[in-house]
PDB file of N, CA and C in Angstrom:
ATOM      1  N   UNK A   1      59.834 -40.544  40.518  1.00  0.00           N
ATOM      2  CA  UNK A   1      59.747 -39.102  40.580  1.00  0.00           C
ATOM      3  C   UNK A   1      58.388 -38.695  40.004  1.00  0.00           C
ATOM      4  N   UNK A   2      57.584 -37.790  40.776  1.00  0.00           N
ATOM      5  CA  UNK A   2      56.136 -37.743  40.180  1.00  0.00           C
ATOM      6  C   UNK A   2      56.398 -36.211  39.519  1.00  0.00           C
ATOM      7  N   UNK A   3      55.456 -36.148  38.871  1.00  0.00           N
ATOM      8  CA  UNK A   3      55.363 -34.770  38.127  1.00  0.00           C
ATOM      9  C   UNK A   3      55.209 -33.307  38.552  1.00  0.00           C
ATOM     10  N   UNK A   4      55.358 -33.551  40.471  1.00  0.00           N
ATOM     11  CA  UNK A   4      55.534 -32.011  40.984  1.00  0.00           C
ATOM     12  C   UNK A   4      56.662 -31.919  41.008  1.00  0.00           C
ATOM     13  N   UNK A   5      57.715 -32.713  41.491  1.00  0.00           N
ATOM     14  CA  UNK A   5      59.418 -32.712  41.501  1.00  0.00           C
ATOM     15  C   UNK A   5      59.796 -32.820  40.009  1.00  0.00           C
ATOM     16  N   UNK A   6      59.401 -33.027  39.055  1.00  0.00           N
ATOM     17  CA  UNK A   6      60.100 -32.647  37.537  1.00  0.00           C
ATOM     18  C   UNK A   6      59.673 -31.127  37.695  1.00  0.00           C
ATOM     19  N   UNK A   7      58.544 -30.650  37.665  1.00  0.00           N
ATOM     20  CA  UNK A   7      58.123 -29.692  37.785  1.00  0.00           C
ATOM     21  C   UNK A   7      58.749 -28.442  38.642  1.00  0.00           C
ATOM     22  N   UNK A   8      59.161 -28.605  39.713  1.00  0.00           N
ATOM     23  CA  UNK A   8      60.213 -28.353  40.200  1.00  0.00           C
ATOM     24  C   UNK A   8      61.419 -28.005  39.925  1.00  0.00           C
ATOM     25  N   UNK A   9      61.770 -29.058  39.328  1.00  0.00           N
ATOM     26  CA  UNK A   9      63.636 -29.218  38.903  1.00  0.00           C
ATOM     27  C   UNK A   9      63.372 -27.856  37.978  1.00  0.00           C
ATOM     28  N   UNK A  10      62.714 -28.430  37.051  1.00  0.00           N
ATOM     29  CA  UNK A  10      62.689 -27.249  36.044  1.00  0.00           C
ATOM     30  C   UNK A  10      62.393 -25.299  36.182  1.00  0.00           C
ATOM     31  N   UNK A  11      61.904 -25.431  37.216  1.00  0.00           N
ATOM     32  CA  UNK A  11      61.324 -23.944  38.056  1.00  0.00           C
ATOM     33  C   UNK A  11      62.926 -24.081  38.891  1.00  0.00           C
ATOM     34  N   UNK A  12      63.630 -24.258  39.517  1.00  0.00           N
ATOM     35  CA  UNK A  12      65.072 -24.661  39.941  1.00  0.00           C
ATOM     36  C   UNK A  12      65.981 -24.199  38.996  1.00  0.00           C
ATOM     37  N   UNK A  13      65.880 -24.893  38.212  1.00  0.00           N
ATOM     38  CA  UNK A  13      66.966 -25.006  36.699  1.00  0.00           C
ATOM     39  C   UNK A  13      66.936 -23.748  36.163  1.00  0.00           C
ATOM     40  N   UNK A  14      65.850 -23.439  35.881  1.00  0.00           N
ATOM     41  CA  UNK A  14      65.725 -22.010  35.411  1.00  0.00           C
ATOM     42  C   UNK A  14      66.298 -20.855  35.913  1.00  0.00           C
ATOM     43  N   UNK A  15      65.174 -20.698  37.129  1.00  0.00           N
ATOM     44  CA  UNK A  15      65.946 -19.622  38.055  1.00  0.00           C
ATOM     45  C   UNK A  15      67.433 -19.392  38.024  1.00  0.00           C
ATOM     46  N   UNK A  16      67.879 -20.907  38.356  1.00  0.00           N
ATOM     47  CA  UNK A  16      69.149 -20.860  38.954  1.00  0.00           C
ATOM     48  C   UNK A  16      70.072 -20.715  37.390  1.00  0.00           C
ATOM     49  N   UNK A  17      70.041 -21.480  36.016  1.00  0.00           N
ATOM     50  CA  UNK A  17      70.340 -21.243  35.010  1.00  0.00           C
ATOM     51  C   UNK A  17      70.298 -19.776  34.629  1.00  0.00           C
ATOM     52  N   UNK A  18      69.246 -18.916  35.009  1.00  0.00           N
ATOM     53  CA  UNK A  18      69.030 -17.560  34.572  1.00  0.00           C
ATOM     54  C   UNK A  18      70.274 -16.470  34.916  1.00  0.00           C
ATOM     55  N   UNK A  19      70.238 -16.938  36.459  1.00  0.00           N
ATOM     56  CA  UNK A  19      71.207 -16.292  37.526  1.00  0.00           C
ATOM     57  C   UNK A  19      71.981 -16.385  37.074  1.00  0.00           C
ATOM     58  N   UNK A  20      72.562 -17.397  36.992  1.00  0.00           N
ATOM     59  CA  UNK A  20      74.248 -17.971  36.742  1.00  0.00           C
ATOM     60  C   UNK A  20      74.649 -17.163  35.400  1.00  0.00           C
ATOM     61  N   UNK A  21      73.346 -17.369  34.337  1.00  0.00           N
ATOM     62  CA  UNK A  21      74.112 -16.610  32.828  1.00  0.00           C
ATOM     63  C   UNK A  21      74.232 -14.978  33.159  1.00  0.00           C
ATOM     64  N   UNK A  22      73.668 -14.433  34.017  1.00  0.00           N
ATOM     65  CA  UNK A  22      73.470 -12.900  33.968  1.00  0.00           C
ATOM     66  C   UNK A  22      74.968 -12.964  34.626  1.00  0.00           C
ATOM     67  N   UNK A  23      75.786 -13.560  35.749  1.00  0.00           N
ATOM     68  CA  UNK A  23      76.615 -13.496  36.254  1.00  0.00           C
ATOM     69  C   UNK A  23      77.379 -13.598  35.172  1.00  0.00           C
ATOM     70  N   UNK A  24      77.717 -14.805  34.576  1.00  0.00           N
ATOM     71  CA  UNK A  24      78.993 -14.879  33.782  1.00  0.00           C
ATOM     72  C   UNK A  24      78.531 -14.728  32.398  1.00  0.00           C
ATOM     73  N   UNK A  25      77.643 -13.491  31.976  1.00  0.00           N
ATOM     74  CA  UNK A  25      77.688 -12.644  30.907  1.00  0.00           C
ATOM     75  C   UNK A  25      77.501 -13.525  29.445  1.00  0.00           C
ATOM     76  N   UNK A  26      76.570 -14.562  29.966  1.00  0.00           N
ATOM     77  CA  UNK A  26      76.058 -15.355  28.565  1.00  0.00           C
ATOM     78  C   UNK A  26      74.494 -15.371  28.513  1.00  0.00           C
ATOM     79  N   UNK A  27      73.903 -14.528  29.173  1.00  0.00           N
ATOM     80  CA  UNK A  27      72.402 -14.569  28.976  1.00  0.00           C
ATOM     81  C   UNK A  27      71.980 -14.222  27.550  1.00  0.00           C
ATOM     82  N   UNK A  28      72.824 -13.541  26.942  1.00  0.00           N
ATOM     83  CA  UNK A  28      72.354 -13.370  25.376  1.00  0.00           C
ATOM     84  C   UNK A  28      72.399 -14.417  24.663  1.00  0.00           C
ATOM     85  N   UNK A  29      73.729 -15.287  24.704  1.00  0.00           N
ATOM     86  CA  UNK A  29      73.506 -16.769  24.268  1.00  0.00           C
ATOM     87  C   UNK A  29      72.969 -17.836  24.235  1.00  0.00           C
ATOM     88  N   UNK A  30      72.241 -17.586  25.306  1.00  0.00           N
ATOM     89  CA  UNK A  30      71.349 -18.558  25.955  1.00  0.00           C
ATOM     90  C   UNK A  30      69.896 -18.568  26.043  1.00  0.00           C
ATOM     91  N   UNK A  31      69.000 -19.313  25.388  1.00  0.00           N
ATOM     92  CA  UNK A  31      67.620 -19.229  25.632  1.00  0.00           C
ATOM     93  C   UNK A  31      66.942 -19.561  27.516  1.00  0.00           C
ATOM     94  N   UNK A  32      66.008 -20.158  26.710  1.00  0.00           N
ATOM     95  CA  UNK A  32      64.849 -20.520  28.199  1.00  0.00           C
ATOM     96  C   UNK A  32      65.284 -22.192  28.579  1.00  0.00           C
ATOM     97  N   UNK A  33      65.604 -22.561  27.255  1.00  0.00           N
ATOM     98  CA  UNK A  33      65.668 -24.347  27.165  1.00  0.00           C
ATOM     99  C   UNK A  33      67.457 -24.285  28.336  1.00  0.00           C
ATOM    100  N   UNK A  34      68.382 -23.427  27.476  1.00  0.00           N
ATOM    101  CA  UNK A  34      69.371 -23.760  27.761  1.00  0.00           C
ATOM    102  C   UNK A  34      69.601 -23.256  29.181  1.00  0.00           C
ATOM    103  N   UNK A  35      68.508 -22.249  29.834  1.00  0.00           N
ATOM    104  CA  UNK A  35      68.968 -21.712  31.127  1.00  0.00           C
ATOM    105  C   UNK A  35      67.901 -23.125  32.047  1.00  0.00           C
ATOM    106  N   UNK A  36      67.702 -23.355  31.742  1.00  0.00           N
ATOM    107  CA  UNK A  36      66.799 -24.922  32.422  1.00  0.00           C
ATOM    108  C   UNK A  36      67.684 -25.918  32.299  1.00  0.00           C
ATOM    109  N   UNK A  37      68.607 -26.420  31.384  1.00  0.00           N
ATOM    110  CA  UNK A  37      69.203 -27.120  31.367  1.00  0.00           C
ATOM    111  C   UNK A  37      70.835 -27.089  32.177  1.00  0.00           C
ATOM    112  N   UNK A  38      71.307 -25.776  32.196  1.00  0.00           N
ATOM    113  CA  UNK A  38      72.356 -25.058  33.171  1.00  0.00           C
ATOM    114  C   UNK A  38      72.092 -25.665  34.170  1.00  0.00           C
ATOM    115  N   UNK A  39      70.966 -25.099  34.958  1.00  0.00           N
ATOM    116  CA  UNK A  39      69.985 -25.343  35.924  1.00  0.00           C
ATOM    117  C   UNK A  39      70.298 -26.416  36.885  1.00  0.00           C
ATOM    118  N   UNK A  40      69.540 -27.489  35.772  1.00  0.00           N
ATOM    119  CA  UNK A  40      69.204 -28.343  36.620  1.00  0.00           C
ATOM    120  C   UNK A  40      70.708 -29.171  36.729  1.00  0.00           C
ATOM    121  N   UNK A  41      71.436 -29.183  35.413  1.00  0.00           N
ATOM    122  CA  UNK A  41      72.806 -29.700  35.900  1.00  0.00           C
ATOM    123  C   UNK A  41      73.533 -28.956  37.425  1.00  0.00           C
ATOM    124  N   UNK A  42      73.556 -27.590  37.204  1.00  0.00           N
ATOM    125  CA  UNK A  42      74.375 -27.211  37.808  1.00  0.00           C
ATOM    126  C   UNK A  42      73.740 -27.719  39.315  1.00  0.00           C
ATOM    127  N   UNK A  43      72.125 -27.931  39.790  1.00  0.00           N
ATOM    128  CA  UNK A  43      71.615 -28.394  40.948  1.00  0.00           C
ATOM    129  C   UNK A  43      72.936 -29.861  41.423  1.00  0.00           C
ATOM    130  N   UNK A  44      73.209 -30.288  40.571  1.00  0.00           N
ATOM    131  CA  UNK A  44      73.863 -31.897  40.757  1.00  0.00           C
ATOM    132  C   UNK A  44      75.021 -31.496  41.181  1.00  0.00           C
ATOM    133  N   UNK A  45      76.056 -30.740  40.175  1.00  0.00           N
ATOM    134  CA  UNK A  45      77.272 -30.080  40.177  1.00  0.00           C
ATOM    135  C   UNK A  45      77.249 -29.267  41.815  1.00  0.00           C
ATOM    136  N   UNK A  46      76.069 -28.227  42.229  1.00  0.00           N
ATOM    137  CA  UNK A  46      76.262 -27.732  43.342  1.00  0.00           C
ATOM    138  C   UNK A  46      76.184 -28.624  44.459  1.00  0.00           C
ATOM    139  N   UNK A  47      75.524 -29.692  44.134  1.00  0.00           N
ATOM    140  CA  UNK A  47      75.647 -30.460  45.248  1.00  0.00           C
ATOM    141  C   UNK A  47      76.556 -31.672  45.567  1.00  0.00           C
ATOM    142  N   UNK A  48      76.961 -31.774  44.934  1.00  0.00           N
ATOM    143  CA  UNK A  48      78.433 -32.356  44.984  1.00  0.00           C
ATOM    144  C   UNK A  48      79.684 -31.483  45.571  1.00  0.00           C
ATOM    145  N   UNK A  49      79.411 -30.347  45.236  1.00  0.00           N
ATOM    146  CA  UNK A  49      80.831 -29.418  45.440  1.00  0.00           C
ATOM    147  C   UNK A  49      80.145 -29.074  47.053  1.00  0.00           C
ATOM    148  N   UNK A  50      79.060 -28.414  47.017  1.00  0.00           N
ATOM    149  CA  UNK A  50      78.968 -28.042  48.816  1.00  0.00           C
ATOM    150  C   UNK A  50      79.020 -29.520  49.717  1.00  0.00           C
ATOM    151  N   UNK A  51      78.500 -30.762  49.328  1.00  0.00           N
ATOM    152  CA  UNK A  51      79.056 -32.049  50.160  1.00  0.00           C
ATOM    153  C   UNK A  51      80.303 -31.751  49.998  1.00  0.00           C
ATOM    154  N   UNK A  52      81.301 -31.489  49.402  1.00  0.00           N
ATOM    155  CA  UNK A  52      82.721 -31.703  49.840  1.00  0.00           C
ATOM    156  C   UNK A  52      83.103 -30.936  50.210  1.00  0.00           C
ATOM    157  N   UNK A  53      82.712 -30.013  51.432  1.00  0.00           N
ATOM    158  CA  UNK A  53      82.777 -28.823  51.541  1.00  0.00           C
ATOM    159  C   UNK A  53      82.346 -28.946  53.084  1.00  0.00           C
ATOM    160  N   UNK A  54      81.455 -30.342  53.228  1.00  0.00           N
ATOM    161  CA  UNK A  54      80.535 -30.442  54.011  1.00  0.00           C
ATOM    162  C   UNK A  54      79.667 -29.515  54.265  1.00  0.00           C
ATOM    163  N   UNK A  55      79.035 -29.138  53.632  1.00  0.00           N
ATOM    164  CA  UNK A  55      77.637 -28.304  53.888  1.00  0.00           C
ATOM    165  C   UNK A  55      77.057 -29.318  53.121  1.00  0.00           C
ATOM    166  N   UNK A  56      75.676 -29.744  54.233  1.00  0.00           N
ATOM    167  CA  UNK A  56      74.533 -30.732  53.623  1.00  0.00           C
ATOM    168  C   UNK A  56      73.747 -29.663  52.898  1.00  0.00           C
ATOM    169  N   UNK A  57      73.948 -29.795  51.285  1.00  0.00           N
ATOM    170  CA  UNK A  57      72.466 -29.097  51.114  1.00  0.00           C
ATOM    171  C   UNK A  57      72.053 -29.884  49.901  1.00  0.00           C
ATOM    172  N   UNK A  58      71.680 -29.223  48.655  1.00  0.00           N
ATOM    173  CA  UNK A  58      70.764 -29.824  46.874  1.00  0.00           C
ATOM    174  C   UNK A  58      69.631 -29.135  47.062  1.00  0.00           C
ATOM    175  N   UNK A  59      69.061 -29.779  46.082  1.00  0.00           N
ATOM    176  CA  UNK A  59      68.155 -29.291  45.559  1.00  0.00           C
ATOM    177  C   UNK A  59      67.005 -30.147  46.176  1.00  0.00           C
ATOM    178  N   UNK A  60      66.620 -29.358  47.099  1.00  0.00           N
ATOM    179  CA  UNK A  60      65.299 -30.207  48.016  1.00  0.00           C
ATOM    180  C   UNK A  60      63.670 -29.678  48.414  1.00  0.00           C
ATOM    181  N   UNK A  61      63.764 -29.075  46.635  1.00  0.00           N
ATOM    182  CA  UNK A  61      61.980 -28.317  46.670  1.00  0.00           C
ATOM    183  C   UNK A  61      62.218 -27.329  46.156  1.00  0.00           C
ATOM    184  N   UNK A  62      61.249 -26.354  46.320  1.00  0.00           N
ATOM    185  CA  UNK A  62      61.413 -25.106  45.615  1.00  0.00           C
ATOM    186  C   UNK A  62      61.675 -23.591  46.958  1.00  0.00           C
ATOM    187  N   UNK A  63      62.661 -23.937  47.182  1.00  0.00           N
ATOM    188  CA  UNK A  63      63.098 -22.693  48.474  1.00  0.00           C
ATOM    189  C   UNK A  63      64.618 -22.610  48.029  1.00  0.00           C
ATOM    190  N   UNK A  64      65.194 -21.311  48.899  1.00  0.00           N
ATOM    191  CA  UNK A  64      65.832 -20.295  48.705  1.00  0.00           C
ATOM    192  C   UNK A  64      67.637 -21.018  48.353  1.00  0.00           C
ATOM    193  N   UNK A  65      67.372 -22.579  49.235  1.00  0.00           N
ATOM    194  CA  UNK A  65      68.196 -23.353  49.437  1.00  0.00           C
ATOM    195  C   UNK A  65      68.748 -23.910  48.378  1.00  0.00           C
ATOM    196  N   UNK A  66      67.646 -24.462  47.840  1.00  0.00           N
ATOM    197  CA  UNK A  66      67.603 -25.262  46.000  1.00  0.00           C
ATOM    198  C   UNK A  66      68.160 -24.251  45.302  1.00  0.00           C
ATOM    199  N   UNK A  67      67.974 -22.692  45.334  1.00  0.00           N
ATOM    200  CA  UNK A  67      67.918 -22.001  44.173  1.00  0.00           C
ATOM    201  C   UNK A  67      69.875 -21.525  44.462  1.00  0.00           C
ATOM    202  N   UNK A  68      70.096 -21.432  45.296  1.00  0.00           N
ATOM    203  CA  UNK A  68      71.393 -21.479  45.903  1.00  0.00           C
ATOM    204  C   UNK A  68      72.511 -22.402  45.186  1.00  0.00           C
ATOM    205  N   UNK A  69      71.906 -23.319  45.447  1.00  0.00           N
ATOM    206  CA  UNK A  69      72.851 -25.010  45.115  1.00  0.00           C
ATOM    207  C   UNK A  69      73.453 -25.155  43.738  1.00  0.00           C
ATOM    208  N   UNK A  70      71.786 -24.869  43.095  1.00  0.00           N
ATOM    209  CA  UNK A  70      72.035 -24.948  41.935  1.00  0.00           C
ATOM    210  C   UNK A  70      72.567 -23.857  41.258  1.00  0.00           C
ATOM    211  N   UNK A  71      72.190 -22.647  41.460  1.00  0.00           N
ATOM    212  CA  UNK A  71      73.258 -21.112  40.870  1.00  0.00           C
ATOM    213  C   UNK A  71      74.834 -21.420  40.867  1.00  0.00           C
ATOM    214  N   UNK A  72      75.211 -22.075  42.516  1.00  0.00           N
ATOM    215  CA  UNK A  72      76.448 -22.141  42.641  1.00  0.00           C
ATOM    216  C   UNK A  72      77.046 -23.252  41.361  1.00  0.00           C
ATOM    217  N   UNK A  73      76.086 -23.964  41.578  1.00  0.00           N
ATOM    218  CA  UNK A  73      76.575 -25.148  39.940  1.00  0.00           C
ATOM    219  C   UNK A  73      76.760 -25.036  38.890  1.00  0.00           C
ATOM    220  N   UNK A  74      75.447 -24.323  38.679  1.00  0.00           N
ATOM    221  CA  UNK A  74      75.295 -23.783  37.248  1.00  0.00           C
ATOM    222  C   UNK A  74      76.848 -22.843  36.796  1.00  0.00           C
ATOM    223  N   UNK A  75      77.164 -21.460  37.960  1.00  0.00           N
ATOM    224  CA  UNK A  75      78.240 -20.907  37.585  1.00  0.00           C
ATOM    225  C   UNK A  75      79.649 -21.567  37.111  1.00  0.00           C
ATOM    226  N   UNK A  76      79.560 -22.844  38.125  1.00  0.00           N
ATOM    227  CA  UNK A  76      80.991 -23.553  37.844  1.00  0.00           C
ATOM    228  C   UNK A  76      80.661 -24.114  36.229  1.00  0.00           C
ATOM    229  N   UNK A  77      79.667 -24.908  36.454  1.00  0.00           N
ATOM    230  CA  UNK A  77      79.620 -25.209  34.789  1.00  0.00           C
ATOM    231  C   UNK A  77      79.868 -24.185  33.883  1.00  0.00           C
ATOM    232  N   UNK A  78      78.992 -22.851  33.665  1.00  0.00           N
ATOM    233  CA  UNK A  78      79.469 -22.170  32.726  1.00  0.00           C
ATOM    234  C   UNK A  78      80.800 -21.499  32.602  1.00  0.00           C
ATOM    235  N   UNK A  79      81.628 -21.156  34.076  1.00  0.00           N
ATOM    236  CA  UNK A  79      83.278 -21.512  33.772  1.00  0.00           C
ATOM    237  C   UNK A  79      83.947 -22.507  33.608  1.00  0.00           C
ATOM    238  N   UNK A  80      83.125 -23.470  33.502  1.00  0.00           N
ATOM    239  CA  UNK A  80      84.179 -24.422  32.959  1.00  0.00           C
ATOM    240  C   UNK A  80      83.692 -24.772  31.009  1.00  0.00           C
ATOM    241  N   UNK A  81      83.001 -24.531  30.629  1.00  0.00           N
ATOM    242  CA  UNK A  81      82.366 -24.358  29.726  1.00  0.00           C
ATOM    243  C   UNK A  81      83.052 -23.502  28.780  1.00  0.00           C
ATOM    244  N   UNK A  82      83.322 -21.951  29.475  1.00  0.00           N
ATOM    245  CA  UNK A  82      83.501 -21.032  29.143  1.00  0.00           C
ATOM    246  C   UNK A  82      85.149 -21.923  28.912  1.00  0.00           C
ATOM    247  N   UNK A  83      86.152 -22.229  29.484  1.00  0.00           N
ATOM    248  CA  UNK A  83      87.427 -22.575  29.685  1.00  0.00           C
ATOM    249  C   UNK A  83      87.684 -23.360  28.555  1.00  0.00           C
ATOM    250  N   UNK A  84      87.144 -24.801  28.373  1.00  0.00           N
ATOM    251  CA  UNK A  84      86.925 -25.563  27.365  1.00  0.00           C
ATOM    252  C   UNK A  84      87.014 -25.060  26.261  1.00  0.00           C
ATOM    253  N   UNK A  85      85.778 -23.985  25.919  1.00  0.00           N
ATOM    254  CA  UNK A  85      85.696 -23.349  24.690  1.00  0.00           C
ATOM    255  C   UNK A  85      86.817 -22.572  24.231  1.00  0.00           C
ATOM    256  N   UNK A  86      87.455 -21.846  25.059  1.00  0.00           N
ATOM    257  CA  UNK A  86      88.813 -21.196  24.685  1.00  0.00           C
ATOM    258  C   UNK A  86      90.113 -22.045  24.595  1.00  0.00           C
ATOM    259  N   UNK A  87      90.125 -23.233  24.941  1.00  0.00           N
ATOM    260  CA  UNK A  87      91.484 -23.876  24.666  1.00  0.00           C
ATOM    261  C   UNK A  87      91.215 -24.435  23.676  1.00  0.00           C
TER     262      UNK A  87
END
């Protein structure tokens, strides 16, 4: 992996980490580190869940597609996150 695709992930992670906390109402909890780290998990998480879904997609650059994948991930993580923490 060369240093435009880390570079990447992280411009990905973010965005999509940012999104996801404004949705499920933890952007105050959350810095810059932790909405990058949402992020880029949730890129993995979204792409696992839309393959079983069969929709081919992930995180494949920096377009509208990636930022998609990973939001959708990121959200499941922070409800499931969110779930965890309350039981």
């Amino acid at each position: 992996m060369d240093p435009i695709n880390i570079l990447v992930w992280i411009i990905v992670g973010a965005i999509a980490g940012w999104l996801a906390s404004l949705v499920m109402r933890t952007n105050r909890q959350q810095g810059l580190l932790e909405d990058i780290i949402v992020g880029i998990v949730g890129g993995f998480i979204g792409g696992i869940v839309l393959d079983l879904f069969g929709i081919s997609s992930g995180v494949t650059g920096l377009n509208l597609g990636s930022i998609l994948t990973a939001f959708i991930g990121a959200v499941i993580l922070l409800a499931l996150l969110r779930a965890v923490r309350r039981a």
